[in-house]
C-alpha atoms as a PDB file:
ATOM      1  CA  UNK A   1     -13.048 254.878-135.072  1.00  0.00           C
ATOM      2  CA  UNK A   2     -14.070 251.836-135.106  1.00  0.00           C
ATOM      3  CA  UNK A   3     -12.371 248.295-133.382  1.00  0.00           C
ATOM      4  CA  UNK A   4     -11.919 245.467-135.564  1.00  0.00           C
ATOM      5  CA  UNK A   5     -11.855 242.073-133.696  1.00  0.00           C
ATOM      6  CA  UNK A   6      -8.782 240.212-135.069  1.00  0.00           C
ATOM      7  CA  UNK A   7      -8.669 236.124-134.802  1.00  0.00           C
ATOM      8  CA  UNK A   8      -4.893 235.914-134.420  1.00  0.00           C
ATOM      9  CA  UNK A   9      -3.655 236.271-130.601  1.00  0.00           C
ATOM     10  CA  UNK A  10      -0.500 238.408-129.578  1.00  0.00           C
ATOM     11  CA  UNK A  11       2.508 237.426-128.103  1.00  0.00           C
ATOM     12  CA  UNK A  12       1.331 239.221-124.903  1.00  0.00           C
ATOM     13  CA  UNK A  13      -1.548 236.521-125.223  1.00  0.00           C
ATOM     14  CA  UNK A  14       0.341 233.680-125.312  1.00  0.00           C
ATOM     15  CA  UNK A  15       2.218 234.758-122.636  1.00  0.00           C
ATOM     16  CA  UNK A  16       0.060 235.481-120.240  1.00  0.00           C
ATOM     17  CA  UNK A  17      -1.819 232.086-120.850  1.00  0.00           C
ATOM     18  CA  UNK A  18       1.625 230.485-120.598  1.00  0.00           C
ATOM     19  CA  UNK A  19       1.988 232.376-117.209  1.00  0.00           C
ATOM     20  CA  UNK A  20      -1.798 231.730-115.623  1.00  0.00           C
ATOM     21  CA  UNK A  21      -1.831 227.678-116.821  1.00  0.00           C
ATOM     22  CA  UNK A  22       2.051 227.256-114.630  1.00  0.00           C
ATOM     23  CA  UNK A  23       1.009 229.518-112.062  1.00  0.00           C
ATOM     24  CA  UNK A  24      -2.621 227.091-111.565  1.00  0.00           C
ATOM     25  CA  UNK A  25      -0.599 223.074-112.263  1.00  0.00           C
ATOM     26  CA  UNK A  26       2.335 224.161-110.026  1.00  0.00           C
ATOM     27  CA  UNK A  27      -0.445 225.262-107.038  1.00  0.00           C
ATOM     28  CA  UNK A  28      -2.268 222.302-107.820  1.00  0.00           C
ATOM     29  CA  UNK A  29       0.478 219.544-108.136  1.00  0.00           C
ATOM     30  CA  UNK A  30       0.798 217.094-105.180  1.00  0.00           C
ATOM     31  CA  UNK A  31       4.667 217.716-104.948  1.00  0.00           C
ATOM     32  CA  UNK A  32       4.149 221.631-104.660  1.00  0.00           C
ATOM     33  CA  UNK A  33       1.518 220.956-101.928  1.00  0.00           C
ATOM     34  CA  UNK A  34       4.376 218.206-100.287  1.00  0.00           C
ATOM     35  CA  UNK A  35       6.580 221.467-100.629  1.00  0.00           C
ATOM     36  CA  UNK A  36       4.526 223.416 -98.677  1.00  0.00           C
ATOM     37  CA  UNK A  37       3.644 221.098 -96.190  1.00  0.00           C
ATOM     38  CA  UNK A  38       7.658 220.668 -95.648  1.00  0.00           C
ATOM     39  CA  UNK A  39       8.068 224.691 -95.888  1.00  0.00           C
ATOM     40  CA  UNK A  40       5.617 224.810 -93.085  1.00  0.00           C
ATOM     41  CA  UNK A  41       7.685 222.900 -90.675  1.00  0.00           C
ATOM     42  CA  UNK A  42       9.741 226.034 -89.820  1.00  0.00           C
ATOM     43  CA  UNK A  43       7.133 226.240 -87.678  1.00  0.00           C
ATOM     44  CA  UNK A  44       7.859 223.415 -85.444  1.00  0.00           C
ATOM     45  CA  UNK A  45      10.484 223.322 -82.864  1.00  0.00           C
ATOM     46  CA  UNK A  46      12.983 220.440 -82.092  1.00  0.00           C
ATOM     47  CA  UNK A  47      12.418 218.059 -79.831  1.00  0.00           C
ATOM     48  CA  UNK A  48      13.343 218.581 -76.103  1.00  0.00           C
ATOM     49  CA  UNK A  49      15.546 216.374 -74.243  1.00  0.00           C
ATOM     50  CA  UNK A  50      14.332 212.889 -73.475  1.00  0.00           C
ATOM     51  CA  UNK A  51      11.522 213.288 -76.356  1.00  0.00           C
ATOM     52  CA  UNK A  52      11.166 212.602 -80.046  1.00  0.00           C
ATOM     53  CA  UNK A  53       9.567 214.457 -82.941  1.00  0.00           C
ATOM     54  CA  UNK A  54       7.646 212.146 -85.548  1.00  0.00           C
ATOM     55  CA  UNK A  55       6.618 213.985 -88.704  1.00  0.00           C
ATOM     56  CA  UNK A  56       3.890 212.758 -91.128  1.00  0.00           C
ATOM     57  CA  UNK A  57       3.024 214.554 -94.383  1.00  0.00           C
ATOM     58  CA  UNK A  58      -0.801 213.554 -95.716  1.00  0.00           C
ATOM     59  CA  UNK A  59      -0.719 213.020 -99.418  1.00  0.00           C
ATOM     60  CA  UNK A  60      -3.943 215.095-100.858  1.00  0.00           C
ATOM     61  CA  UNK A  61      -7.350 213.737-100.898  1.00  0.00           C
ATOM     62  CA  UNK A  62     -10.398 215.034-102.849  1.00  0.00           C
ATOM     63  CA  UNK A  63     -12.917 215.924-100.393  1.00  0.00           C
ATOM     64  CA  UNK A  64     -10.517 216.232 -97.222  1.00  0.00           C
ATOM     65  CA  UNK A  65     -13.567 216.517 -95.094  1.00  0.00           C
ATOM     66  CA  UNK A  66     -15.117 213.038 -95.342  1.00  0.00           C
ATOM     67  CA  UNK A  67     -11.323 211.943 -94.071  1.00  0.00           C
ATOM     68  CA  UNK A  68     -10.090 211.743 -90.253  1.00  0.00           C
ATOM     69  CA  UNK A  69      -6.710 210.734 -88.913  1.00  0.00           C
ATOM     70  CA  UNK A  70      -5.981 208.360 -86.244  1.00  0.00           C
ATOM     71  CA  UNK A  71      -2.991 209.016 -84.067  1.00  0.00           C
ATOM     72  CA  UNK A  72      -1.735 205.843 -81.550  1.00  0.00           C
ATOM     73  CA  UNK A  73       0.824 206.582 -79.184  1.00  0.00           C
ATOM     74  CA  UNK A  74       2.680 204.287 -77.471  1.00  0.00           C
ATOM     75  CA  UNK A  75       5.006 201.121 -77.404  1.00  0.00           C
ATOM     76  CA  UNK A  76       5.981 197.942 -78.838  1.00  0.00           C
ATOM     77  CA  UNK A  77       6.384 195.457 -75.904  1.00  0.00           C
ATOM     78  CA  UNK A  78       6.273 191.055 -75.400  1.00  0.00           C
ATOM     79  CA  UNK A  79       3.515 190.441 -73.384  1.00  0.00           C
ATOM     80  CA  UNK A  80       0.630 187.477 -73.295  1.00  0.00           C
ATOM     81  CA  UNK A  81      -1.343 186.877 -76.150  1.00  0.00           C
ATOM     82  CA  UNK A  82      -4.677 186.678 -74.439  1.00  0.00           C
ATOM     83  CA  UNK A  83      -5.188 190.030 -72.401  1.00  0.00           C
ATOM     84  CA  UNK A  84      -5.859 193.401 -73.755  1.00  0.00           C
ATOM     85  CA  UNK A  85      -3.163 196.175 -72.464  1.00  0.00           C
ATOM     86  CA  UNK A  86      -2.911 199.958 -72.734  1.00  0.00           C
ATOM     87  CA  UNK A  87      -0.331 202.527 -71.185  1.00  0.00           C
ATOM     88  CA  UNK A  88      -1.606 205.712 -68.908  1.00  0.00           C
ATOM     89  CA  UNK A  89      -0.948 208.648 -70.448  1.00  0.00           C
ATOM     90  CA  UNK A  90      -2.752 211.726 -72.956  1.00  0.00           C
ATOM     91  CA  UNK A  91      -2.213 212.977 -76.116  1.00  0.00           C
ATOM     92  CA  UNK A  92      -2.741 216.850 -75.656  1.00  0.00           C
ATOM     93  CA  UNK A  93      -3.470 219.713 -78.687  1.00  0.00           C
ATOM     94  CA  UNK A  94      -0.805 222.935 -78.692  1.00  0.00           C
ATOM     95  CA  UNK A  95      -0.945 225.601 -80.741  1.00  0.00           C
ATOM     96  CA  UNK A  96       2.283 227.081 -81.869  1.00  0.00           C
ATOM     97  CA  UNK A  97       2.268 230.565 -80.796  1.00  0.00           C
ATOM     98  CA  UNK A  98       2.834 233.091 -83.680  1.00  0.00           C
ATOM     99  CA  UNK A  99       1.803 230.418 -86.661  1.00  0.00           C
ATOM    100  CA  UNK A 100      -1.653 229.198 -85.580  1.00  0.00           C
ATOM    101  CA  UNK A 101      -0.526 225.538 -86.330  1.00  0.00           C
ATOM    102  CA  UNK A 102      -1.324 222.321 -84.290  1.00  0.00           C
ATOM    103  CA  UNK A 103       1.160 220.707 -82.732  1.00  0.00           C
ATOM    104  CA  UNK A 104       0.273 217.357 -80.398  1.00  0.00           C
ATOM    105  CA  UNK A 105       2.121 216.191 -77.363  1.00  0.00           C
ATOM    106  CA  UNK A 106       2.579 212.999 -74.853  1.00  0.00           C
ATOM    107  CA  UNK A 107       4.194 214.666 -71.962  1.00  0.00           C
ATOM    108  CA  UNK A 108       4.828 211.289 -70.326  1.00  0.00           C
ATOM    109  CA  UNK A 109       3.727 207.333 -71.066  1.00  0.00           C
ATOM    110  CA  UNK A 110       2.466 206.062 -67.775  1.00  0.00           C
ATOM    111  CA  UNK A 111       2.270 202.601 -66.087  1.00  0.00           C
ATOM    112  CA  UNK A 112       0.538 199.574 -68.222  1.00  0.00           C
ATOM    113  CA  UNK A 113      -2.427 197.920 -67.329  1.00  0.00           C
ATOM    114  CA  UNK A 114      -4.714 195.447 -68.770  1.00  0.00           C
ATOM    115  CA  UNK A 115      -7.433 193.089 -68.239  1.00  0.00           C
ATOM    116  CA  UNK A 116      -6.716 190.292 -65.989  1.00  0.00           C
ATOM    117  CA  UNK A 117      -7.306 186.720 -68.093  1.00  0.00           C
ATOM    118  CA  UNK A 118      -5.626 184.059 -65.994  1.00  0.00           C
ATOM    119  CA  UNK A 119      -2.723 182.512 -68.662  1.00  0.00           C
ATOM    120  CA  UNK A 120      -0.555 179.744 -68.478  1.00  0.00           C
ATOM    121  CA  UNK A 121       2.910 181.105 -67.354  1.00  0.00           C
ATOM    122  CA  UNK A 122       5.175 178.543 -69.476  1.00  0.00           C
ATOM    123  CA  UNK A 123       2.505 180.517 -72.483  1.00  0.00           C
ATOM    124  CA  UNK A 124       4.918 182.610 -74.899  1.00  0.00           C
ATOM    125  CA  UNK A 125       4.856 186.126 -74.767  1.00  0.00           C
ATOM    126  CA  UNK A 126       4.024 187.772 -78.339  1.00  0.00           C
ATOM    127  CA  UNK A 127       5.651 190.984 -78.855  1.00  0.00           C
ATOM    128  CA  UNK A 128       2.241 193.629 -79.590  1.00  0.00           C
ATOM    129  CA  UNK A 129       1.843 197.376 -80.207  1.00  0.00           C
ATOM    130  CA  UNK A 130       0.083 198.727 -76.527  1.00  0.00           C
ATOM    131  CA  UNK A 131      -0.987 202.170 -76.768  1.00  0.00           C
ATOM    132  CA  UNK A 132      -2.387 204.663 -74.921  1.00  0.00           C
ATOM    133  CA  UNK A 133      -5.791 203.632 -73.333  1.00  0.00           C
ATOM    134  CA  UNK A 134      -9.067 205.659 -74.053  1.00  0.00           C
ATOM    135  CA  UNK A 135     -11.236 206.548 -77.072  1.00  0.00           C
ATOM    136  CA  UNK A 136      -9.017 207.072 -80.318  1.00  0.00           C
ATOM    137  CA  UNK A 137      -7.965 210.041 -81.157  1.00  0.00           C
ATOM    138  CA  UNK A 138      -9.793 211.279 -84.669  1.00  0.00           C
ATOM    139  CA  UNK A 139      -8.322 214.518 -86.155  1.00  0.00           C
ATOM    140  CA  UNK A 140      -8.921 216.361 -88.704  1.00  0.00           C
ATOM    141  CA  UNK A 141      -7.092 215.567 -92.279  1.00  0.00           C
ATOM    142  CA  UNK A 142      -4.990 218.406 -93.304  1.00  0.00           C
ATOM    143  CA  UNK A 143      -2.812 217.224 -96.668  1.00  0.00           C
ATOM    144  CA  UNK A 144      -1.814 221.374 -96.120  1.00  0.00           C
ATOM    145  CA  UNK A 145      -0.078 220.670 -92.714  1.00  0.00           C
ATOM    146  CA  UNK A 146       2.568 218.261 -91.562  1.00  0.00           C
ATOM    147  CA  UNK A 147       1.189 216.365 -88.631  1.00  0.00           C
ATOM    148  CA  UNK A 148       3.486 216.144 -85.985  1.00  0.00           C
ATOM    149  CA  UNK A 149       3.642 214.529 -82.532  1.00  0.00           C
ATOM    150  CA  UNK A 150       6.062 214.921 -80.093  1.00  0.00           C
ATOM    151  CA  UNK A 151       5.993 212.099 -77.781  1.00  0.00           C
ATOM    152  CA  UNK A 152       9.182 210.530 -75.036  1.00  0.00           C
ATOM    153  CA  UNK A 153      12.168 208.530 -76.197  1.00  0.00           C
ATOM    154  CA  UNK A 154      11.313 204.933 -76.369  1.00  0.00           C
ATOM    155  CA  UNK A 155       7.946 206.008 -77.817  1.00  0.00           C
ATOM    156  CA  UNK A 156       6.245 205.014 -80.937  1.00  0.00           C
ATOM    157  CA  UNK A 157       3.854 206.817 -83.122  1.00  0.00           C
ATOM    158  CA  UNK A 158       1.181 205.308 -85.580  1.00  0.00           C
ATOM    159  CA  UNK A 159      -1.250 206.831 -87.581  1.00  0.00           C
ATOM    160  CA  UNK A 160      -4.717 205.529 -89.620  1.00  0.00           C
ATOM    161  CA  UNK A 161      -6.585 207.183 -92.174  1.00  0.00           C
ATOM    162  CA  UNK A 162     -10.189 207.069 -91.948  1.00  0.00           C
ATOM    163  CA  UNK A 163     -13.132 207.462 -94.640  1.00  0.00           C
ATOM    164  CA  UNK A 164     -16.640 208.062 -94.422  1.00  0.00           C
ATOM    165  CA  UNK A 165     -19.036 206.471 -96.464  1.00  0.00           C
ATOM    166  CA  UNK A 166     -19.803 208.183 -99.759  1.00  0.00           C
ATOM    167  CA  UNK A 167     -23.683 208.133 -98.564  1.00  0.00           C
ATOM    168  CA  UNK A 168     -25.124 208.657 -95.447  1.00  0.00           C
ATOM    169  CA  UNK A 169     -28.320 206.663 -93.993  1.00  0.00           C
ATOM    170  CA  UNK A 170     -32.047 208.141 -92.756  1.00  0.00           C
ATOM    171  CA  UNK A 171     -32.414 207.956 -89.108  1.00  0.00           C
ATOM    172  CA  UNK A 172     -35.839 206.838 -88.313  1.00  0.00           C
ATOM    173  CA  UNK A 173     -37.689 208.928 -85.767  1.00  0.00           C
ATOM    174  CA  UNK A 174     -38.931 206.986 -82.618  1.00  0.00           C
END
C-alpha cells in the first residue's frame, strides 16, 4: 500500500491552523495580557482602614529586563522653593500568601525634614511633591503583574519607568 501525498489540505487542516494562529494572537495581544494582569488582582486584598490601594498596570515592553520601575511615595505639600524635603517613612516588599505575588506597603509617612537654607519668610511657598527620603526604589518591570502599593490616606503614589542603554561600556582595569 502505498501513501500518496495530496497538495489539497482538509477541513481538519484548516481548522486546526484556524485554532493554533487565535490561540498564539489572543496570548500575545497587549489587551489579553491587560486581562490578565486585571484577572490577577483577585489576588490583592482591599485596603485597610485609614489606607489606600493604588493600582498600576505596565503596558508590555520587548525585553522587560533592560526596564526598572520607580515607585515615590509620599505627598503633595506648599513649602519654600529653595530647600530640599523628604518624609520618614519605608516602602516594605509582602508577599501575598497562597499566590506568590508582590505586594508593597507604607505602614506609616513620618515627620518631614529637609535641609536648612535660610529663606526670606515674606518668600512664597510653592506647592512640591516630597517623598519619602532614601535611595529610590528600582523594581523589577513585570507588564504580567499589576503593581500595587498600599500606602495611608492622604498619601500619594508615583511611579517612573526606567531604561537601560541598548549597549553597555568596557570597564578599564586599574
Amino acid at each position: 500500500m502505498r501513501f500518496q501525498r495530496t497538495t489539497k489540505p482538509t477541513l481538519a487542516t484548516y481548522i486546526l491552523a484556524a485554532c493554533f494562529s487565535l490561540t498564539l494572537s489572543f496570548m500575545g495581544t497587549p489587551s489579553a495580557m491587560a486581562q490578565q494582569a486585571k484577572e490577577n488582582m483577585k489576588a490583592y486584598p482591599p485596603a485597610a482602614e485609614g489606607m489606600k490601594r493604588f493600582v498600576v498596570f505596565l503596558p508590555e515592553k520587548n525585553n522587560e529586563d533592560d526596564y526598572r520601575v520607580e515607585v515615590q511615595v509620599g505627598k503633595t505639600t506648599e513649602v519654600d522653593a529653595a530647600n530640599r524635603y523628604f518624609l520618614a517613612g519605608k516602602l516594605e516588599e509582602e508577599t501575598i500568601e497562597g499566590w506568590g505575588f508582590p505586594k508593597y506597603s507604607v505602614k506609616e509617612l513620618g515627620p518631614m525634614a529637609g535641609t536648612r537654607i535660610g529663606v526670606d519668610p515674606n518668600a512664597p511657598k510653592v506647592k512640591r511633591f516630597v517623598p519619602i527620603g532614601g535611595e529610590p526604589t528600582l523594581l523589577r518591570y513585570n507588564s504580567k503583574l499589576p503593581l500595587v502599593v498600599y500606602v495611608p490616606t492622604g498619601a500619594e503614589v508615583r511611579v517612573r519607568v526606567w531604561k537601560a542603554e541598548d549597549h553597555s561600556t568596557i570597564a578599564n582595569e586599574g
